[in-house]
Protein backbone atom coordinates (compact mmCIF):
# COMPACT_ATOMS: atom_id res chain seq x y z
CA UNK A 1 114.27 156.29 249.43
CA UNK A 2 117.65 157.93 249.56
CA UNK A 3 117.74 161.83 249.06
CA UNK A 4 119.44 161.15 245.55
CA UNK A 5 116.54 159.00 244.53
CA UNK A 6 114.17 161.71 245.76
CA UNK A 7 116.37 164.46 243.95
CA UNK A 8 115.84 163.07 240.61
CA UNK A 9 112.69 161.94 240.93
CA UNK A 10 111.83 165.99 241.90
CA UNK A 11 113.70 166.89 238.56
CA UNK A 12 112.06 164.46 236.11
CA UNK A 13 108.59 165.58 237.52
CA UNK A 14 109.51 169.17 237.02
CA UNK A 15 111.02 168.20 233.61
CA UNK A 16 108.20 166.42 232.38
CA UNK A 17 105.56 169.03 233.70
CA UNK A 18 107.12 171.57 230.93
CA UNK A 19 109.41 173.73 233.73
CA UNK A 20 113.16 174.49 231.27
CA UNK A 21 115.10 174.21 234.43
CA UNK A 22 115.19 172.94 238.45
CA UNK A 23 117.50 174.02 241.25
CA UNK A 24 117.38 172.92 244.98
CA UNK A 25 119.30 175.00 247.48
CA UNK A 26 119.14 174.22 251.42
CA UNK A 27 116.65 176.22 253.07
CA UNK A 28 118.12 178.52 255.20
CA UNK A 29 119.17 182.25 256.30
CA UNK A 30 120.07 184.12 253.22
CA UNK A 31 122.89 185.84 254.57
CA UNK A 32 124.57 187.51 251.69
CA UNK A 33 121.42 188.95 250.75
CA UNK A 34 120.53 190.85 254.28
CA UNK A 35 122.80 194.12 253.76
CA UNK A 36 121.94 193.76 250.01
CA UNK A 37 118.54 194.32 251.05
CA UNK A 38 118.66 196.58 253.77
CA UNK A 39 120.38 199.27 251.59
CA UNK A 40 118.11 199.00 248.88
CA UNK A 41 115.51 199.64 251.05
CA UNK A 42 117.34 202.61 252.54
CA UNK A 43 117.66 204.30 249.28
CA UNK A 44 113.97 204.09 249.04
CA UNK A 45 114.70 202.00 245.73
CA UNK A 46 111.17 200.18 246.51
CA UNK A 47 109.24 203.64 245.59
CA UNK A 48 105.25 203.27 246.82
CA UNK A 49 105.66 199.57 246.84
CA UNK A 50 105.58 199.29 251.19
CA UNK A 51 104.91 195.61 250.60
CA UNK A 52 108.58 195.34 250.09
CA UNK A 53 109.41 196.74 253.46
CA UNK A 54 107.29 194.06 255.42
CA UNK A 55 108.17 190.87 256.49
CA UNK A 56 111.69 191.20 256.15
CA UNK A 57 112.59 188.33 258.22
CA UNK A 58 110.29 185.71 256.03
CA UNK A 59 112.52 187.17 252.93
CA UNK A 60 115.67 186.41 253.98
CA UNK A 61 114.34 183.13 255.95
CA UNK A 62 112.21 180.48 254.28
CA UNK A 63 111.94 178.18 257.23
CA UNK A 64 110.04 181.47 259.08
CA UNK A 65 107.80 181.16 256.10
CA UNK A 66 107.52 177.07 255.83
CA UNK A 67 108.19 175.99 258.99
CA UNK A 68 110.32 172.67 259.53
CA UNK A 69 111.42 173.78 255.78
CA UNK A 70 114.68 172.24 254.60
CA UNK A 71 114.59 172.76 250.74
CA UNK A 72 114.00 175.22 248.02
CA UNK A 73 113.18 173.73 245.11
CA UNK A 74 113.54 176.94 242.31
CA UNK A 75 111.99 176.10 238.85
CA UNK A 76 112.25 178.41 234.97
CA UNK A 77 109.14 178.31 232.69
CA UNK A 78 109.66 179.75 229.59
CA UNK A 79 107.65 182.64 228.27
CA UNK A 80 109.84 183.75 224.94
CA UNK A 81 106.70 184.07 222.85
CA UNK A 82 106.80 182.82 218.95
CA UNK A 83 106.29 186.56 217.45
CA UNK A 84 107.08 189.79 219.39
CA UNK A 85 104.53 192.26 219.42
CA UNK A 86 106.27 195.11 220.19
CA UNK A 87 106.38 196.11 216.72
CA UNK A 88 108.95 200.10 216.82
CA UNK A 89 106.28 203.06 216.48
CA UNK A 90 103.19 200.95 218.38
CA UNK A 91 102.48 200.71 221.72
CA UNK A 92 103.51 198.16 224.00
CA UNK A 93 103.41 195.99 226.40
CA UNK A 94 105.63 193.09 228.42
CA UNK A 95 106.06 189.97 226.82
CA UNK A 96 105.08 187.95 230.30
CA UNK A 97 101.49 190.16 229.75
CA UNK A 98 100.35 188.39 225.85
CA UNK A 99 98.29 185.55 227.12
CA UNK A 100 97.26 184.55 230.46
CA UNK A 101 97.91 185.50 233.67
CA UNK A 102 101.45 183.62 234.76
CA UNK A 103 100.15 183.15 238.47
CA UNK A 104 97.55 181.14 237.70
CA UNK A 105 99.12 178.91 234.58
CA UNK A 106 102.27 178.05 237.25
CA UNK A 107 100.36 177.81 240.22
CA UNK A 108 98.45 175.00 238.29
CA UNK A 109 101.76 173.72 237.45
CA UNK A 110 103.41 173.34 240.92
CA UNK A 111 100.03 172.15 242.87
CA UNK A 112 100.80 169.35 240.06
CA UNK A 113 104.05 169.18 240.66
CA UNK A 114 103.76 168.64 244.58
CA UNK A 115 101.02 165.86 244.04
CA UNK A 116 103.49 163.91 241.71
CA UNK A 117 106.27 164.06 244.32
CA UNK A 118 103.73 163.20 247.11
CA UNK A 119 102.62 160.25 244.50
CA UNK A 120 106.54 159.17 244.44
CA UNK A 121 108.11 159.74 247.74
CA UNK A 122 104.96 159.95 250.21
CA UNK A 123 103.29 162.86 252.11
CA UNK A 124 105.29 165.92 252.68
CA UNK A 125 104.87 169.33 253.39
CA UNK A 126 105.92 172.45 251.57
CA UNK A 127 104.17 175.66 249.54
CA UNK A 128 104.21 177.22 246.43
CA UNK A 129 105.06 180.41 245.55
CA UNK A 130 105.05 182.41 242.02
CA UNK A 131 105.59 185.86 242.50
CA UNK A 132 102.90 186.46 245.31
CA UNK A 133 104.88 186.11 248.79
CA UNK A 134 108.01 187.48 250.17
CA UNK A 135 110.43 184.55 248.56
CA UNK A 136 113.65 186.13 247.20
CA UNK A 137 113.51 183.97 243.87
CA UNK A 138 116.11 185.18 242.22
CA UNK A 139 118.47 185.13 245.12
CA UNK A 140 117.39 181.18 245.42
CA UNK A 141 117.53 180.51 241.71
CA UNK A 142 120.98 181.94 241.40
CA UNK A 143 122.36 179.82 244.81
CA UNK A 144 121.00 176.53 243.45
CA UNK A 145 123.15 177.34 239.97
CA UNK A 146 120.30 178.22 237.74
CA UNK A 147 121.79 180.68 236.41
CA UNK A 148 123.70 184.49 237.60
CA UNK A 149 121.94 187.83 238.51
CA UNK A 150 122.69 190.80 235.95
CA UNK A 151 123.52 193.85 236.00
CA UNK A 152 119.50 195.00 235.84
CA UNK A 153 119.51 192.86 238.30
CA UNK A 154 117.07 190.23 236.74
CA UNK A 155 118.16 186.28 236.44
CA UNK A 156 120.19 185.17 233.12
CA UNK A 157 120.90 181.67 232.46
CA UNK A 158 123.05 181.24 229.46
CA UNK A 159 120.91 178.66 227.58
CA UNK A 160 117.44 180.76 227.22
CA UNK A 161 118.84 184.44 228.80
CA UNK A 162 115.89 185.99 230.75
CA UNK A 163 112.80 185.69 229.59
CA UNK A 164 111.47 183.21 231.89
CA UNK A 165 109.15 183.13 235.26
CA UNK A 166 110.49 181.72 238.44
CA UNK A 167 108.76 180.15 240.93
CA UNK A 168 110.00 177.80 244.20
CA UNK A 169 108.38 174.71 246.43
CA UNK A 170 109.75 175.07 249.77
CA UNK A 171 109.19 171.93 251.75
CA UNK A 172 110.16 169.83 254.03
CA UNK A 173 111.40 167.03 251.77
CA UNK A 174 115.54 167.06 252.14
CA UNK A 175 117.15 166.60 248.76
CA UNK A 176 120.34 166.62 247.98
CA UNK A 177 121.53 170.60 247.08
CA UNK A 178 123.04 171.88 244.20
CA UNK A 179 124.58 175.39 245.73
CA UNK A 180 126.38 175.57 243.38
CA UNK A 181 126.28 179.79 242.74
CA UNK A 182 126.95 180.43 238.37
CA UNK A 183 129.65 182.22 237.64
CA UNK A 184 128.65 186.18 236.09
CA UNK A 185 128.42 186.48 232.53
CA UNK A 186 127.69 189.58 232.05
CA UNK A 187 131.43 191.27 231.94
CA UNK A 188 131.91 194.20 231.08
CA UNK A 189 128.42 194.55 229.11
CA UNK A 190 126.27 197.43 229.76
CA UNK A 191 123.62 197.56 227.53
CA UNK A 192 120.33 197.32 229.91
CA UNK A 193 122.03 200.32 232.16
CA UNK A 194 122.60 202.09 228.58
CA UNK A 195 119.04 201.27 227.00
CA UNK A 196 116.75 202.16 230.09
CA UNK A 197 115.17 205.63 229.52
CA UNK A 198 114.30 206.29 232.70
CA UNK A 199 117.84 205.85 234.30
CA UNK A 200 116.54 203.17 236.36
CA UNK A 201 119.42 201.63 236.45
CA UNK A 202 122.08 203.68 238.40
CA UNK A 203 124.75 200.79 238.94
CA UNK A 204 125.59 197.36 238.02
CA UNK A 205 123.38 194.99 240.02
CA UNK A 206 121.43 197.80 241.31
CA UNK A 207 117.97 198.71 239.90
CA UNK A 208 116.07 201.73 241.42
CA UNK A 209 112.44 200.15 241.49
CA UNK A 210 110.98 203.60 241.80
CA UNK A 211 112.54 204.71 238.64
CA UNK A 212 111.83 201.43 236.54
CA UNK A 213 109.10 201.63 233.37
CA UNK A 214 107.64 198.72 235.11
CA UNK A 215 107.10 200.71 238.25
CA UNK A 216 105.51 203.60 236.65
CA UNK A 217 103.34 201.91 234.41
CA UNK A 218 102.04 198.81 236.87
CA UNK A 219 102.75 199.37 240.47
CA UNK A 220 102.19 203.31 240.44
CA UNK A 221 98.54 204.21 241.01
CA UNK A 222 99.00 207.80 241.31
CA UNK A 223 99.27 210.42 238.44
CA UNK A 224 102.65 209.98 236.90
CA UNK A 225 105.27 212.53 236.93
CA UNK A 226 105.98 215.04 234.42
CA UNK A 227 109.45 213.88 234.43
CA UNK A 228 108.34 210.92 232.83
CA UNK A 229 106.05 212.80 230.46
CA UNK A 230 107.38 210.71 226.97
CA UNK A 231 109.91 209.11 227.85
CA UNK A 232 108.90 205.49 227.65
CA UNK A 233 109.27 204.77 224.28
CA UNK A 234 105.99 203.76 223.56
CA UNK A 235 105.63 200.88 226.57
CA UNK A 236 102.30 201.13 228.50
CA UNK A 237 102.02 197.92 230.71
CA UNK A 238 105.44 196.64 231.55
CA UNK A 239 108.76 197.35 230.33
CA UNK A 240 111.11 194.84 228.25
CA UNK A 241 114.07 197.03 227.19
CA UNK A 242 116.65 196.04 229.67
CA UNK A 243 116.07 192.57 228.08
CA UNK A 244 115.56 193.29 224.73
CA UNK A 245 119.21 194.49 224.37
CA UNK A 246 120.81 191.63 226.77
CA UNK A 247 123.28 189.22 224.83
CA UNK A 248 121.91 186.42 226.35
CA UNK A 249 118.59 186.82 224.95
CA UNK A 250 120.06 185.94 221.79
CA UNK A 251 119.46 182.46 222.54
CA UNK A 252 115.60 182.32 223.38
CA UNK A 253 113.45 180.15 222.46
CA UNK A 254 109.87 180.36 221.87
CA UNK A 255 107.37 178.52 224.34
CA UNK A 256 104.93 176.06 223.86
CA UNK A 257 102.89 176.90 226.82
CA UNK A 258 99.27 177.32 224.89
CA UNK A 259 98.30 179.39 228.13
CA UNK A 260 100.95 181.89 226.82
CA UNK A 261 99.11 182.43 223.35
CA UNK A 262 97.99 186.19 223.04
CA UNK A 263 94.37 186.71 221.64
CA UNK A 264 94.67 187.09 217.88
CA UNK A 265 93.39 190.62 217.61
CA UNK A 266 96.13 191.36 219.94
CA UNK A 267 98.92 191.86 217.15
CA UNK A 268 96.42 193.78 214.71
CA UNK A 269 96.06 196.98 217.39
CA UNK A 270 97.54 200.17 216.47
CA UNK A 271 98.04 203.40 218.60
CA UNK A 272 94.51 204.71 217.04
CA UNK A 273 92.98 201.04 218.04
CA UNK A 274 94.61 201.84 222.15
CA UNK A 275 93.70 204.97 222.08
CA UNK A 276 90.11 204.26 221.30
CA UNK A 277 89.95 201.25 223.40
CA UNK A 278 86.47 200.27 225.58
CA UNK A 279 86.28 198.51 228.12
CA UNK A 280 84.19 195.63 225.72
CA UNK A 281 87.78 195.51 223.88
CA UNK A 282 89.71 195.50 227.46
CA UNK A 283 87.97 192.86 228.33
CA UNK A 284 87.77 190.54 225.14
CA UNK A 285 91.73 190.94 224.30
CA UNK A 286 92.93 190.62 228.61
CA UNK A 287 90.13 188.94 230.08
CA UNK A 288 92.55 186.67 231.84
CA UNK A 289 95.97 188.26 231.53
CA UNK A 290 98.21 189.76 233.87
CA UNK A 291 97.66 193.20 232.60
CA UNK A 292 94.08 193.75 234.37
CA UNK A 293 96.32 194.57 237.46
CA UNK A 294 96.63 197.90 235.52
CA UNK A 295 92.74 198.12 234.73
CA UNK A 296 92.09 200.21 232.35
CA UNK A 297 92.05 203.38 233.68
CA UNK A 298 96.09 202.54 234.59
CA UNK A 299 96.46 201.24 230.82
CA UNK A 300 94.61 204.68 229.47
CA UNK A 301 96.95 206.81 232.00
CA UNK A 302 99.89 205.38 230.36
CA UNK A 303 98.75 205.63 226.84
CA UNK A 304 97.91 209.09 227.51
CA UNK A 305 101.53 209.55 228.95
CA UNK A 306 103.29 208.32 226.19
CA UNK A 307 100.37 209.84 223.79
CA UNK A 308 99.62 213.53 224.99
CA UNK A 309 96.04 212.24 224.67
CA UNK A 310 92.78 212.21 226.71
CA UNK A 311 90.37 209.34 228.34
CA UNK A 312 88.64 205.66 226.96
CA UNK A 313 86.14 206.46 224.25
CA UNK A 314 82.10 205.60 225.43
């Protein structure tokens, strides 16, 4: 079969499978990205997050990751949901965090992916990866044409803006590439680095992880700083803001992923309703999602951040 045969194929399967959009870059050295990285680390943008300082040379270099690797296939799935939840004077949380966790619902959907293209072409090699290794997604997303990096420094494409997971296949299979880098869009916009609260975003292109809501409220174990005290405008897992106020958001569309469907008390719970929350409720309303990796101790931390007020009712 000739690589174009074997591209298309690739595409349909990824089409049909429910993914919005599928690049394929050659697998190789990330070059542009090495000095990008290095200073970022340098700054200490990365905050307690050390996992971002290992295995540098896997993150720039897939084939040190897959080896005998020769593409990266990079795919969008669509979370938009239907009705936002962050309703102005409730707390909140990420729109990726309503229904269940996105690991599991794409992993499903690339292990089927893989054993269509195995169906079609023949055995190959390659792994998956959502979120969970050192891949640079973005950086492959953006080289295959997908769509540009913004200025808070997340992926827009200009059909469905940002609200979307990423996730690659890097095999062995060879494919025909797209490289073909978007052009930026974003101009001379700055509304994310003007909506963040937490000045997490100090330059175009360049977000200070340790700064980020996202950070603070997820990755941060530790008490949080009184600097912070307030000052994330009511968001307790997660942070949406810098998205919220993008352009290009403008033309989301809502999923039909039936995976992504909150829990229908979700969108009835007030501040008094979080505030009071057991661990019964915790479990009932996130038994599956993404926001466990908070627990609820994390959740009740940020409440109480945001709230002024004390621990989970008995």
């Amino acid at each position: 079969m000739l690589n174009a045969q074997k591209t298309r194929l690739v595409k349909s399967k990824a089409s049909e499978l429910g993914f919005s959009f599928c690049g394929i870059s050659k697998a190789e050295f990330l070059a542009d990205e090495a000095p990008r990285l290095e200073e970022w680390l340098k700054r200490n943008y990365q905050g307690k997050m050390s996992y971002l300082e290992n295995h540098i040379d896997k993150r720039l270099d897939p084939t040190l990751l897959v080896p005998g690797a020769k593409s990266v296939i990079s795919l969008v799935y669509n979370y938009f949901p239907k009705k936002d939840l962050a309703a102005e004077n409730e707390f909140k949380i990420a729109k990726y965090a309503y229904g269940e966790d996105y690991h599991f619902v794409i992993k499903d959907k690339l292990k089927l992916l893989l054993e269509s293209i195995q169906r079609g072409i023949g055995e190959i090699h390659g792994r998956a990866f959502v979120d969970s290794a050192p891949v640079m997604e973005r950086a492959w997303a953006a080289k295959s044409g997908i769509g540009w990096i913004g200025k808070n420094s997340l992926l827009l494409n200009r059909e469905m803006g940002s609200f979307f997971f990423l996730a690659e296949l890097i095999t062995d299979l060879e494919l025909d590439y797209d490289d073909q880098t978007a052009k930026d869009y974003c101009g001379t916009c700055t509304a994310c680095m003007d909506a963040c609260p937490t000045d997490a975003i100090p330059a175009p292109y360049v977000v200070d992880g340790s700064k980020c809501i996202s950070y603070y409220t997820i990755e941060l174990k530790d008490e949080l700083p009184a600097s912070v005290r307030g000052r994330f405008e009511n968001w307790i897992f997660g942070c949406d803001i810098c998205q919220d106020v993008c352009p290009w958001n403008s033309f989301s569309t809502p999923h039909t992923e039936s995976r992504f469907e909150p829990h229908p008390d979700l969108a009835e719970m007030t501040k008094r309703d979080w505030v009071e929350i057991t661990e019964d409720i915790f479990e009932r309303l996130f038994d599956k999602s993404a926001l466990k990796r908070a627990r609820l101790q994390g959740v009740i931390r940020n409440i109480a951040n945001e709230a002024n007020v004390g621990g989970p009712k008995k």
